[in-house]
PDB file of N, CA and C in Angstrom:
ATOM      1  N   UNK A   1      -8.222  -2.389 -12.129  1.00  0.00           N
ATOM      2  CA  UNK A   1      -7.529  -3.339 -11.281  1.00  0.00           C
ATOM      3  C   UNK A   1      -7.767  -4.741 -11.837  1.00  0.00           C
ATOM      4  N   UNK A   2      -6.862  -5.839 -12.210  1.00  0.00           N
ATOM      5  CA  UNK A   2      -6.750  -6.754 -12.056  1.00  0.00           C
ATOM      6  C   UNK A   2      -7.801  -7.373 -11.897  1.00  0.00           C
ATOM      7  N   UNK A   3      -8.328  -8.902 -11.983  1.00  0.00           N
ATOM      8  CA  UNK A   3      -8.979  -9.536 -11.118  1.00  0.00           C
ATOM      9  C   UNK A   3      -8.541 -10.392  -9.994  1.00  0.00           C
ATOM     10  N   UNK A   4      -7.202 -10.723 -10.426  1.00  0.00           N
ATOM     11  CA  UNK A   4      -6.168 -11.255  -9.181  1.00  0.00           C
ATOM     12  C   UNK A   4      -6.598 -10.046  -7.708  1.00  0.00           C
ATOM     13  N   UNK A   5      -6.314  -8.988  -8.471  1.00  0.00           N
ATOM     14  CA  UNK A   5      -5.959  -7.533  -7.110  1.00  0.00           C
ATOM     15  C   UNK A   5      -7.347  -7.868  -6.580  1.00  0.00           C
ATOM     16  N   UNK A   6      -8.234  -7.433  -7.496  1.00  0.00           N
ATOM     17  CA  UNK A   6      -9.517  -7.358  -6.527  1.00  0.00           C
ATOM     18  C   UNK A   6      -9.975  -8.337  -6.001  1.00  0.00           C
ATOM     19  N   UNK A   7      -9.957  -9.570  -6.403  1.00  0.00           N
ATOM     20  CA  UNK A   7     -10.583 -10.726  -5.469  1.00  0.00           C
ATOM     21  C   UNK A   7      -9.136 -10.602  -3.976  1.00  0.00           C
ATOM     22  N   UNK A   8      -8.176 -10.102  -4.102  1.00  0.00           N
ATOM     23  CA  UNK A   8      -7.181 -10.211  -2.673  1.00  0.00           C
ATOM     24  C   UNK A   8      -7.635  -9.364  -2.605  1.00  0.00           C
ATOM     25  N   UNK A   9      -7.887  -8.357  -2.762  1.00  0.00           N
ATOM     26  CA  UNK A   9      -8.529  -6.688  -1.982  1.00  0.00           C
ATOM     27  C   UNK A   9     -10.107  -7.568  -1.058  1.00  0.00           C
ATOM     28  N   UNK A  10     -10.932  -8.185  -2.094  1.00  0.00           N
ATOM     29  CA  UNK A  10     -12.543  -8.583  -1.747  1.00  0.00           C
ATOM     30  C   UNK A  10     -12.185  -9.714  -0.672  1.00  0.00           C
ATOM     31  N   UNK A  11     -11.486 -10.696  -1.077  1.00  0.00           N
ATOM     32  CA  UNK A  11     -11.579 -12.057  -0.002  1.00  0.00           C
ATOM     33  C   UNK A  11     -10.347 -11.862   0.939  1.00  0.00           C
ATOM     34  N   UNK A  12      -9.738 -11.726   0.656  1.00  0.00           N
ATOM     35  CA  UNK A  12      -8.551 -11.775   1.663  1.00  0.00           C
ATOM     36  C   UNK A  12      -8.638 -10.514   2.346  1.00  0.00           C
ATOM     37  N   UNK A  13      -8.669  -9.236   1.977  1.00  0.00           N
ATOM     38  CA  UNK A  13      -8.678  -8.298   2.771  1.00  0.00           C
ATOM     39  C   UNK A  13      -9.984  -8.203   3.605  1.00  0.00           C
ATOM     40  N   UNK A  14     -11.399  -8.430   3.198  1.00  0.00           N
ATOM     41  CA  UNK A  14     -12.201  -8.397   3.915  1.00  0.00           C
ATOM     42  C   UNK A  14     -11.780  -9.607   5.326  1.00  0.00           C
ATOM     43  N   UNK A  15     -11.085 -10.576   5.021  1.00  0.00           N
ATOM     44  CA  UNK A  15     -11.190 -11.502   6.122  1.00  0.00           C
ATOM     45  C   UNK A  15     -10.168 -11.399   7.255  1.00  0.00           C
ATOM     46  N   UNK A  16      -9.426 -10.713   7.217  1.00  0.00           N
ATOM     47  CA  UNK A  16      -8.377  -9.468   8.157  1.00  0.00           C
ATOM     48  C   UNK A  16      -9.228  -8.618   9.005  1.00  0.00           C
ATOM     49  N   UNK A  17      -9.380  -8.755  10.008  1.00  0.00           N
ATOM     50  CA  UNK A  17      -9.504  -7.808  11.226  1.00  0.00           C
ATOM     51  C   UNK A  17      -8.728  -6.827  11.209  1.00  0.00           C
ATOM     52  N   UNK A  18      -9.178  -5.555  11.316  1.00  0.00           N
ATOM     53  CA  UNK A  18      -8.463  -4.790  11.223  1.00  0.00           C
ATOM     54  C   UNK A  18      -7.376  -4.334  12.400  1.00  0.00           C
ATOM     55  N   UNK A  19      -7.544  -4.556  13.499  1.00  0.00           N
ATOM     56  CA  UNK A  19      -6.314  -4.623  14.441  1.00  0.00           C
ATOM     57  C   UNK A  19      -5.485  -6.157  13.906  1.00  0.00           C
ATOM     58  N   UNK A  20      -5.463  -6.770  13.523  1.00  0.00           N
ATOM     59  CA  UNK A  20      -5.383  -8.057  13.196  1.00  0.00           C
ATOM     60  C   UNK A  20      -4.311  -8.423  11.891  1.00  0.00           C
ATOM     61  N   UNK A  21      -2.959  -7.758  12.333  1.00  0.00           N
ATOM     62  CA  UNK A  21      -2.260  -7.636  10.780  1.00  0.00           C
ATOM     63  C   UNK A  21      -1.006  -8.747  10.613  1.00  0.00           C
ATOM     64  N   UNK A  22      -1.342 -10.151  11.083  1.00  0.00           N
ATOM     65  CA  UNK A  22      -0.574 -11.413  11.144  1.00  0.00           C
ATOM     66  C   UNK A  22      -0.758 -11.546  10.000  1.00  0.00           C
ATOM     67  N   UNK A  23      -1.829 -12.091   9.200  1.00  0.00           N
ATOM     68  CA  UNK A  23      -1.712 -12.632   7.845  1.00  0.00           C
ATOM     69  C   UNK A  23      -1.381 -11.648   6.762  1.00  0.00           C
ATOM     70  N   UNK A  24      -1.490 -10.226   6.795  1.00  0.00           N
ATOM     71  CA  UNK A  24      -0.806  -9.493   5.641  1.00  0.00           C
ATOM     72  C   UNK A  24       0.486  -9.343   6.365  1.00  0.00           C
ATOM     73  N   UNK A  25       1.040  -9.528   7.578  1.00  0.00           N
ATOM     74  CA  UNK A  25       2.385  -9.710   7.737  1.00  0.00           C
ATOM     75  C   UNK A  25       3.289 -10.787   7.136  1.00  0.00           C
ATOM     76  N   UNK A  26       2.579 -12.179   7.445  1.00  0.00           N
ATOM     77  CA  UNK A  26       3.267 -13.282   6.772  1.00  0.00           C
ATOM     78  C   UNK A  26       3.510 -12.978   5.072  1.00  0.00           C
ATOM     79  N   UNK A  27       2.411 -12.767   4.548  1.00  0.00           N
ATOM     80  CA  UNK A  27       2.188 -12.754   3.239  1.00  0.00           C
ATOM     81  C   UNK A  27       3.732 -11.892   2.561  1.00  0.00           C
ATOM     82  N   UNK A  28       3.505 -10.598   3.192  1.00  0.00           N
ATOM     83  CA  UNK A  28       4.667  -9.490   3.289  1.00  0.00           C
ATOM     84  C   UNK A  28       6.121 -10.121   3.589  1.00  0.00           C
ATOM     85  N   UNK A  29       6.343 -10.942   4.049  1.00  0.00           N
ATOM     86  CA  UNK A  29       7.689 -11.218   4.484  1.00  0.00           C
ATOM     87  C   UNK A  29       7.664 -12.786   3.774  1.00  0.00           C
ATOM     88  N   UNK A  30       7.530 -13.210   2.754  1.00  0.00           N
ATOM     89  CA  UNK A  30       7.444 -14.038   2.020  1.00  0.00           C
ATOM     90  C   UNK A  30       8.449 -14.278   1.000  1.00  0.00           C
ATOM     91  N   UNK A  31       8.873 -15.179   0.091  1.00  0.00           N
ATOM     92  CA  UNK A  31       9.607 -14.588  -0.884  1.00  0.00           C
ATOM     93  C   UNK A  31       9.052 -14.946  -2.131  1.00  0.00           C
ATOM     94  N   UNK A  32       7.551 -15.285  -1.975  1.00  0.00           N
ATOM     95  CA  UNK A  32       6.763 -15.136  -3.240  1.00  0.00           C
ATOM     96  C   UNK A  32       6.180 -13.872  -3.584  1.00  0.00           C
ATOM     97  N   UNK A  33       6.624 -13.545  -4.327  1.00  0.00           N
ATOM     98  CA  UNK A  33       6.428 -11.735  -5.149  1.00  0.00           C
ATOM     99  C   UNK A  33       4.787 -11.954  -5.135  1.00  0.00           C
ATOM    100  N   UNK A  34       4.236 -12.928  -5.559  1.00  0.00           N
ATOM    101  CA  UNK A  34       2.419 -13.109  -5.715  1.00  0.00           C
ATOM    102  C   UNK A  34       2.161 -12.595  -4.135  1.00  0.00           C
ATOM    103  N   UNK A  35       2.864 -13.512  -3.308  1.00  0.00           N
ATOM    104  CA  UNK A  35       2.103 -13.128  -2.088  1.00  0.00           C
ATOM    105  C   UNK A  35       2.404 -12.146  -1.340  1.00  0.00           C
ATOM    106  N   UNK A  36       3.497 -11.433  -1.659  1.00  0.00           N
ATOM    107  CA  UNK A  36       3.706 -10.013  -1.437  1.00  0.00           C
ATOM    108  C   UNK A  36       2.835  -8.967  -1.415  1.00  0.00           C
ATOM    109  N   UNK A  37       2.572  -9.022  -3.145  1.00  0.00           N
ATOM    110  CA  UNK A  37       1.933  -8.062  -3.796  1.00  0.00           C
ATOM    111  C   UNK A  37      -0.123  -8.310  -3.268  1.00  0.00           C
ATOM    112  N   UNK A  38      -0.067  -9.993  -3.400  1.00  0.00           N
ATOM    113  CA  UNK A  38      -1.207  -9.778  -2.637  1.00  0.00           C
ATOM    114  C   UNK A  38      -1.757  -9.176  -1.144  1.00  0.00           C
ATOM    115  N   UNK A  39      -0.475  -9.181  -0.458  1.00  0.00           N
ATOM    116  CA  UNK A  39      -0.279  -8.578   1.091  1.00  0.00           C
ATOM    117  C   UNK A  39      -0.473  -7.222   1.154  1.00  0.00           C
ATOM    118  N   UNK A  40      -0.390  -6.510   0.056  1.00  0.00           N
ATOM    119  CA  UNK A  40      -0.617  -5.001  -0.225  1.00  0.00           C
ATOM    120  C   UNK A  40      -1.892  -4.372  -1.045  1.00  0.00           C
ATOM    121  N   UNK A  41      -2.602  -5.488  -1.991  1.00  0.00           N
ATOM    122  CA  UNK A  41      -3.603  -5.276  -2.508  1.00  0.00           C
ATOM    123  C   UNK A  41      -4.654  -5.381  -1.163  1.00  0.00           C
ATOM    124  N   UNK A  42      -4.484  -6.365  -0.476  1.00  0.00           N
ATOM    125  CA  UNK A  42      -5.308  -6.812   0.522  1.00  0.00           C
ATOM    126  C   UNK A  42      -6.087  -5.826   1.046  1.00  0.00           C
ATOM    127  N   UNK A  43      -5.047  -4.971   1.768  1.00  0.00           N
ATOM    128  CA  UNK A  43      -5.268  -3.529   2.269  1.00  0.00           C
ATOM    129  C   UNK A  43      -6.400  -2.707   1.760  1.00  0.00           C
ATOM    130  N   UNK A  44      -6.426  -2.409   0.618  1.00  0.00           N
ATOM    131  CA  UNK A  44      -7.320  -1.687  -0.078  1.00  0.00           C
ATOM    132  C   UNK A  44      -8.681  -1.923   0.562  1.00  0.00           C
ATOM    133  N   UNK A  45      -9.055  -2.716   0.808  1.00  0.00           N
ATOM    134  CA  UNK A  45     -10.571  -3.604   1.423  1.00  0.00           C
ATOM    135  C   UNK A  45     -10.481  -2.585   2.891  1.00  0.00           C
ATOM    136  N   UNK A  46      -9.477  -2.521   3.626  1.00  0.00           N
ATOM    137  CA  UNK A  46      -9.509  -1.377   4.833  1.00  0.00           C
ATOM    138  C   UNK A  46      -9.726  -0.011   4.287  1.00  0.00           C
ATOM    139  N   UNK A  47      -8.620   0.635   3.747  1.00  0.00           N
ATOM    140  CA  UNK A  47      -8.451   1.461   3.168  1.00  0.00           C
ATOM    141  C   UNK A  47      -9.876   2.433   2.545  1.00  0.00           C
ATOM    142  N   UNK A  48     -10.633   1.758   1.997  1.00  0.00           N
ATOM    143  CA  UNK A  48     -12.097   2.138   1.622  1.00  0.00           C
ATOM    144  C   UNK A  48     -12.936   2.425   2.453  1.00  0.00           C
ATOM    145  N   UNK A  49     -12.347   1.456   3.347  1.00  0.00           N
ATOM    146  CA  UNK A  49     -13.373   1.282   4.493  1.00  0.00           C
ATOM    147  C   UNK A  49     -13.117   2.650   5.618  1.00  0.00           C
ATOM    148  N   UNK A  50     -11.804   3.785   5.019  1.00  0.00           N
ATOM    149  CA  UNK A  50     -11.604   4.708   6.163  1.00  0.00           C
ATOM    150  C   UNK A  50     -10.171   4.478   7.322  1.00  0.00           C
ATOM    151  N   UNK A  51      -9.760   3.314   6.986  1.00  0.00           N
ATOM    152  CA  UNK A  51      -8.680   2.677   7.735  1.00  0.00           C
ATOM    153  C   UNK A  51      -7.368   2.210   7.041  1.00  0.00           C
ATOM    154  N   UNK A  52      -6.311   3.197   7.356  1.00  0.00           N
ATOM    155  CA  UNK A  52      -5.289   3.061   6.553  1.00  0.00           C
ATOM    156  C   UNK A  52      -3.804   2.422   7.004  1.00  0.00           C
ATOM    157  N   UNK A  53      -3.953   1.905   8.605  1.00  0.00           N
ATOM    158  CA  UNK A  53      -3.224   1.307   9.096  1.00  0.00           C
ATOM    159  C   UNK A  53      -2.376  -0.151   8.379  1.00  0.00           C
ATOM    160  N   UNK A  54      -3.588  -0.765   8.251  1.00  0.00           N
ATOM    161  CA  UNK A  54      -2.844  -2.196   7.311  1.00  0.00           C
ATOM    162  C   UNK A  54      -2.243  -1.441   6.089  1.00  0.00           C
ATOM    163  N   UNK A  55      -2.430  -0.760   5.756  1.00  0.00           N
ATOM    164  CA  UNK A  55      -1.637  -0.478   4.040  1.00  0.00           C
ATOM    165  C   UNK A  55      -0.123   0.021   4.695  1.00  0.00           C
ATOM    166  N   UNK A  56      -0.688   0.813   5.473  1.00  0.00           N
ATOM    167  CA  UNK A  56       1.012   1.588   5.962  1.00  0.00           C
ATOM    168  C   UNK A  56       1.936   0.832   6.405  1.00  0.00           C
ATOM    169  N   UNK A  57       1.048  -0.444   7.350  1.00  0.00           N
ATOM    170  CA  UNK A  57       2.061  -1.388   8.181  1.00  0.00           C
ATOM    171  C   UNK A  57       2.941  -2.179   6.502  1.00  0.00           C
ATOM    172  N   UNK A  58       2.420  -2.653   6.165  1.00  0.00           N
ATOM    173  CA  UNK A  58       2.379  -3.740   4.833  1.00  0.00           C
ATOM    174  C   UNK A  58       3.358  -2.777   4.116  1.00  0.00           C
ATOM    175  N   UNK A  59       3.135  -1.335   3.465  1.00  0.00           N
ATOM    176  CA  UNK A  59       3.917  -0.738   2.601  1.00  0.00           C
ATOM    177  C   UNK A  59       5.236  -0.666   3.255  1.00  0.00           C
ATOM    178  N   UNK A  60       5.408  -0.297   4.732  1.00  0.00           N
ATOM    179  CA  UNK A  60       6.386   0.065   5.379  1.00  0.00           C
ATOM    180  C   UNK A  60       6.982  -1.789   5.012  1.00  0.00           C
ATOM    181  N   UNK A  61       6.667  -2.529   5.223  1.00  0.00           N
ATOM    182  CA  UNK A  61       7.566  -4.230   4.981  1.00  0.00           C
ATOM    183  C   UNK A  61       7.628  -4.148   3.474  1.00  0.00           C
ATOM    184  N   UNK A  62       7.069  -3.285   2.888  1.00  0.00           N
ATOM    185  CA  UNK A  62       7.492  -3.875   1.112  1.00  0.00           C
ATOM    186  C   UNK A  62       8.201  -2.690   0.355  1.00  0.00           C
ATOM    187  N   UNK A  63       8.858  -1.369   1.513  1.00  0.00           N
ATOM    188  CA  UNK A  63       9.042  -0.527   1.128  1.00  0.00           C
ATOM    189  C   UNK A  63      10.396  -0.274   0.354  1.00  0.00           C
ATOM    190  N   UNK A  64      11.304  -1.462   0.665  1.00  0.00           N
ATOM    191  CA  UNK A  64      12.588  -1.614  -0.162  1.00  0.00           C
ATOM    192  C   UNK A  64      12.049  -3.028  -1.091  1.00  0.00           C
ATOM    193  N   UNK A  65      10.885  -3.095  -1.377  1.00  0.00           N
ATOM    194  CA  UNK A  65      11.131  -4.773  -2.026  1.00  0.00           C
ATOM    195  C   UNK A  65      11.926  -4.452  -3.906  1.00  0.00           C
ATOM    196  N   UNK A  66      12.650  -5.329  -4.384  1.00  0.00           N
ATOM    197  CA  UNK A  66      13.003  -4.941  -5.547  1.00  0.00           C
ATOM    198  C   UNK A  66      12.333  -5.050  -6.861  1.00  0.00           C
ATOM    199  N   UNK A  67      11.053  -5.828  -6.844  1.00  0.00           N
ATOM    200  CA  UNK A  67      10.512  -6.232  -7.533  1.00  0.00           C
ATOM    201  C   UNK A  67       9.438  -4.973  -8.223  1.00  0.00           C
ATOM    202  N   UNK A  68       9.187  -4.720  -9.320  1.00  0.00           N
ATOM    203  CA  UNK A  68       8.615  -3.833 -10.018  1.00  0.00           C
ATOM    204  C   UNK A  68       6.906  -4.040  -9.664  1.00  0.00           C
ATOM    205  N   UNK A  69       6.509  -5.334  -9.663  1.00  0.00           N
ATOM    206  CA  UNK A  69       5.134  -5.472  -9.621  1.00  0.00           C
ATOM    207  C   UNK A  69       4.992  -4.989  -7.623  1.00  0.00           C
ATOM    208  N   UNK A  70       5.353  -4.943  -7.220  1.00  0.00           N
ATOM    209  CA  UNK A  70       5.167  -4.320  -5.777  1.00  0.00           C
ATOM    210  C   UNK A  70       5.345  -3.370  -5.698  1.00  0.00           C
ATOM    211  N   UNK A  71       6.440  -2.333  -6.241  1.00  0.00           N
ATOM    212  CA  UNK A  71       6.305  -1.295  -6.193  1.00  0.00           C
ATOM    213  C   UNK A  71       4.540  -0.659  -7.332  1.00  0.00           C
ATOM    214  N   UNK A  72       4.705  -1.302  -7.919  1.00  0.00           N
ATOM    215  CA  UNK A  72       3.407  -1.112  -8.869  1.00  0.00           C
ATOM    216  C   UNK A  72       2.228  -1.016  -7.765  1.00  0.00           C
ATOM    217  N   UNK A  73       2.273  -1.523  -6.927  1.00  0.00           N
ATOM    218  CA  UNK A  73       0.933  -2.143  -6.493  1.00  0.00           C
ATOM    219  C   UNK A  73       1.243  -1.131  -5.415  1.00  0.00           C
ATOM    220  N   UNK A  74       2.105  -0.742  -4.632  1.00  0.00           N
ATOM    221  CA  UNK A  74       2.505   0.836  -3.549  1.00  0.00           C
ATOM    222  C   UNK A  74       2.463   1.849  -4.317  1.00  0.00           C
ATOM    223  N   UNK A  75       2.536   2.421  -5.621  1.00  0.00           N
ATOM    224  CA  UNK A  75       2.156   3.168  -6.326  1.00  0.00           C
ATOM    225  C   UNK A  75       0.799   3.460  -6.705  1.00  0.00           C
ATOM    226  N   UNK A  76      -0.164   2.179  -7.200  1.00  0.00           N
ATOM    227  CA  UNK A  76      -1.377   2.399  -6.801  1.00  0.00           C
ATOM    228  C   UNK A  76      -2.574   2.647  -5.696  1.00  0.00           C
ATOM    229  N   UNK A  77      -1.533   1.990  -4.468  1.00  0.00           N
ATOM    230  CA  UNK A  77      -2.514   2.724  -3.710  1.00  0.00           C
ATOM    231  C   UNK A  77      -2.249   3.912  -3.251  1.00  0.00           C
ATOM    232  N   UNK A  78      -1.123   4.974  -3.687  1.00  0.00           N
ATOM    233  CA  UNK A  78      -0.816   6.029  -3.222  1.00  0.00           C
ATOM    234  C   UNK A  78      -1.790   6.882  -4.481  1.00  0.00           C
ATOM    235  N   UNK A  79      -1.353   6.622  -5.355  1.00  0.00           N
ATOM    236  CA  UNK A  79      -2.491   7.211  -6.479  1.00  0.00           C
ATOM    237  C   UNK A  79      -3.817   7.313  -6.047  1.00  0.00           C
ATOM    238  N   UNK A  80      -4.266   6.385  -5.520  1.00  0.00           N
ATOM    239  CA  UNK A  80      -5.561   6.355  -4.856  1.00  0.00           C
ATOM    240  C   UNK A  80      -6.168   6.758  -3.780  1.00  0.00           C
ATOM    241  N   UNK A  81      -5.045   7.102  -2.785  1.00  0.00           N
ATOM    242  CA  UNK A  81      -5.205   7.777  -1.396  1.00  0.00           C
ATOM    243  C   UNK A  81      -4.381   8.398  -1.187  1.00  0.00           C
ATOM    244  N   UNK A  82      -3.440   9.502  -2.075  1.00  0.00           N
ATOM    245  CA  UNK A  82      -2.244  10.280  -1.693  1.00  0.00           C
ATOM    246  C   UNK A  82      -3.304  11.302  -1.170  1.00  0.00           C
ATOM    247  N   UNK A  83      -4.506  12.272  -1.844  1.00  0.00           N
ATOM    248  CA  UNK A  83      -5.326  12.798  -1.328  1.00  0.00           C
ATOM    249  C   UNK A  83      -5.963  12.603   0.167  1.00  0.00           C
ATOM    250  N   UNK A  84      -5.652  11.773   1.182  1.00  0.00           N
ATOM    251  CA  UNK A  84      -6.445  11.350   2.227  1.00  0.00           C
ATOM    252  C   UNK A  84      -4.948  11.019   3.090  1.00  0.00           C
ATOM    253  N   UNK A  85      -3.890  10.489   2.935  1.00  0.00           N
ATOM    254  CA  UNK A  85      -2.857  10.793   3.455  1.00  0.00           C
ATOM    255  C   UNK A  85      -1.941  12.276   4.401  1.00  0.00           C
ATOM    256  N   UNK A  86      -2.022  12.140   5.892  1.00  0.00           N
ATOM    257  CA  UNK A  86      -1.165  13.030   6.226  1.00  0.00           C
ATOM    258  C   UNK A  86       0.260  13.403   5.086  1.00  0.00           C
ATOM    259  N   UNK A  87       0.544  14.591   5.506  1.00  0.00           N
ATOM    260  CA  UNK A  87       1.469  14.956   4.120  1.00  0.00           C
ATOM    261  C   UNK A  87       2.668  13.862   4.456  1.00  0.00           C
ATOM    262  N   UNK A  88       3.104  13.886   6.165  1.00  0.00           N
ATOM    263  CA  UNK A  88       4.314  13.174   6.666  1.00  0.00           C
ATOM    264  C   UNK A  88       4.518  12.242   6.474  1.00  0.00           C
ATOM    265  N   UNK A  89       3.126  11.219   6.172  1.00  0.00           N
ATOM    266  CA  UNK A  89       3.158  10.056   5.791  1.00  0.00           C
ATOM    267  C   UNK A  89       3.422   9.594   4.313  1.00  0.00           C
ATOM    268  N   UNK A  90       2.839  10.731   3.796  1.00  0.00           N
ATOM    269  CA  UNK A  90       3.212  10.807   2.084  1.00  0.00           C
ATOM    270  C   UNK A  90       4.543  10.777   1.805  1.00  0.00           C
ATOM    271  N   UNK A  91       5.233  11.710   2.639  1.00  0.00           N
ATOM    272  CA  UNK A  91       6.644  11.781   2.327  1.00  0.00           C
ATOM    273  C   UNK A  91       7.705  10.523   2.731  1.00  0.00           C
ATOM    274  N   UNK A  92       7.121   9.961   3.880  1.00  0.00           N
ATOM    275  CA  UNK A  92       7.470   8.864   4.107  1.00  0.00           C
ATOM    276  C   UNK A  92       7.509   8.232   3.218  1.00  0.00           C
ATOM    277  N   UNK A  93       6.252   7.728   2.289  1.00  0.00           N
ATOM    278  CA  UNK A  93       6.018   6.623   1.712  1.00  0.00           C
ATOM    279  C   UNK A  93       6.685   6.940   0.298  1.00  0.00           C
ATOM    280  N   UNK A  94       6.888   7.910   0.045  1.00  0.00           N
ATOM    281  CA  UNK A  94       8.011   8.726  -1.496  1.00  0.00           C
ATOM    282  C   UNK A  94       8.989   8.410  -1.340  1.00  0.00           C
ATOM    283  N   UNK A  95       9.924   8.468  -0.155  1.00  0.00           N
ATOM    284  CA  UNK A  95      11.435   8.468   0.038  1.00  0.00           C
ATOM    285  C   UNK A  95      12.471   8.146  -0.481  1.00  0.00           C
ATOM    286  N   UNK A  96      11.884   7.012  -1.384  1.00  0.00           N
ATOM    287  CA  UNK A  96      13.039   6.216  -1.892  1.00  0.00           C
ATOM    288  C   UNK A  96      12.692   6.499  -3.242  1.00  0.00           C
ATOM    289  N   UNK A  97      11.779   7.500  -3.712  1.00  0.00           N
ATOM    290  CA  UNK A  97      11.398   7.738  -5.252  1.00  0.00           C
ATOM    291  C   UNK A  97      12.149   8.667  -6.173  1.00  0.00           C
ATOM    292  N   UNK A  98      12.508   8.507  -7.153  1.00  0.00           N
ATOM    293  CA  UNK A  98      13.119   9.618  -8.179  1.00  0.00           C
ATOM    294  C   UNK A  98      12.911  10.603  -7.556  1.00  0.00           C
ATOM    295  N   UNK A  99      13.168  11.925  -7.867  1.00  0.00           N
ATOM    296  CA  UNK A  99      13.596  13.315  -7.220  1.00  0.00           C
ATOM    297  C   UNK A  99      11.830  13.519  -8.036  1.00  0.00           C
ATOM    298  N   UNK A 100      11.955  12.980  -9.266  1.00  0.00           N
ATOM    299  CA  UNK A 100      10.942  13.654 -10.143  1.00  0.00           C
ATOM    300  C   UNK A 100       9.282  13.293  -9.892  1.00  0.00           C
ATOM    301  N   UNK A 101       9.507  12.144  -9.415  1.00  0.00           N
ATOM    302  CA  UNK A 101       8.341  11.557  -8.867  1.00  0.00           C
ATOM    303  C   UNK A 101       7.615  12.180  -7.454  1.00  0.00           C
ATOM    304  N   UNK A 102       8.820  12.176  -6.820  1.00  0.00           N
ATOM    305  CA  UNK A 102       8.262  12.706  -5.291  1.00  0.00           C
ATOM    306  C   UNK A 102       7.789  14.502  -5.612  1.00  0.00           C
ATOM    307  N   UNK A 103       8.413  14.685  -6.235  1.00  0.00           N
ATOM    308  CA  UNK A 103       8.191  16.372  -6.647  1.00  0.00           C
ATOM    309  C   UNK A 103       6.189  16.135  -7.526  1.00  0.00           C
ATOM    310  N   UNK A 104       6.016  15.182  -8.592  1.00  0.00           N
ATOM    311  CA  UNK A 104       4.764  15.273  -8.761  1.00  0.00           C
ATOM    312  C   UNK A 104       3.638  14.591  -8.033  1.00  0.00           C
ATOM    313  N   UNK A 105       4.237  13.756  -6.516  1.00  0.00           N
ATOM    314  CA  UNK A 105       3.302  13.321  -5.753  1.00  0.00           C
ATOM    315  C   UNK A 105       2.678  14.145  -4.387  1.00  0.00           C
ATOM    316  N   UNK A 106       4.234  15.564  -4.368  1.00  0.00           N
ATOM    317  CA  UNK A 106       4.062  16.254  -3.391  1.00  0.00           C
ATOM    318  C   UNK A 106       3.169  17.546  -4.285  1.00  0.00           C
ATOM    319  N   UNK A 107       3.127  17.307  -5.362  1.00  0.00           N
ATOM    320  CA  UNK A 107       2.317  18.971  -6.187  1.00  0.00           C
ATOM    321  C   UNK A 107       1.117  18.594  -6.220  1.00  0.00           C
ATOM    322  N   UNK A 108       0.777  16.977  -6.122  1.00  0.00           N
ATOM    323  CA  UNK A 108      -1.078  17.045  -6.252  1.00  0.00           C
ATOM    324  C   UNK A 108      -1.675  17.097  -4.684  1.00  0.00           C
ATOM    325  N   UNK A 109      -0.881  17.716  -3.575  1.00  0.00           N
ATOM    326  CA  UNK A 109      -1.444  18.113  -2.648  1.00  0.00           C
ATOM    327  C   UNK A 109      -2.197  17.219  -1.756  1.00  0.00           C
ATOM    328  N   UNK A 110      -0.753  16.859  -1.106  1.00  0.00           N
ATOM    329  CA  UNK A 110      -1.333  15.402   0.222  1.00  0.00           C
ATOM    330  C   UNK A 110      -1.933  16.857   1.434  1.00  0.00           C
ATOM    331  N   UNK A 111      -2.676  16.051   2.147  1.00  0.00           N
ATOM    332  CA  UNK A 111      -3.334  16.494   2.886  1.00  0.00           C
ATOM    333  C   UNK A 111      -2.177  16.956   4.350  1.00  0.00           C
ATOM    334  N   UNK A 112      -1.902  18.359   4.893  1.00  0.00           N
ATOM    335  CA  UNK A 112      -1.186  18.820   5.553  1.00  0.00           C
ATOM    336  C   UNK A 112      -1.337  17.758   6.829  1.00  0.00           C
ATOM    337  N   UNK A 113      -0.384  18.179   7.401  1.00  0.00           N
ATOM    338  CA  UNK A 113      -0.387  17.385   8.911  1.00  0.00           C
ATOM    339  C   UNK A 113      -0.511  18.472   9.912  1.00  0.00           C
TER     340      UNK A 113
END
């Protein structure tokens, strides 16, 4: 990861409450691609922590974004927690992916619902 990603994963995501998803909302609905993508790295700092709500809320606002480095950055954290993901949510979060992609994200075996 980056050092951009991880210091927004370390400082910014640690400073988010986790019921508390105003500032990775703003960030998310932005039209700076930086602060987008930082709105989704952020997450990760929950995410570790066992809590996957902010990533889902955040992915679900960046889930049509057009920009390659955001989808980059929703790709990595699915790489990283497709294993710990309900399957429904997996499929959710595939939807809009190549036929070929969703076929090798559904074969490494998201966790059933």
């Amino acid at each position: 990861m980056p050092d951009a990603d991880a210091s927004a994963a370390t400082l910014l995501g640690a400073s988010v409450r986790a019921g508390d998803l105003r500032r990775p909302d703003r960030l998310a609905g932005t039209s700076s691609l930086w602060e987008r993508r930082i709105a989704m790295i952020a997450t990760l700092h929950h995410t570790k922590a066992g809590t996957v709500v902010p990533a889902l809320h955040v992915a679900e606002r960046l889930l049509g974004d057009r920009h390659d480095l955001i989808h980059k950055a929703l790709e990595a954290f699915l790489d990283a927690h497709y294993d710990r993901l309900p399957r429904t949510t997996l499929r959710f979060a595939i939807e809009r992916f190549s036929e070929a992609e969703r076929r090798a994200y559904l074969a490494r075996g998201a966790r059933p619902r």
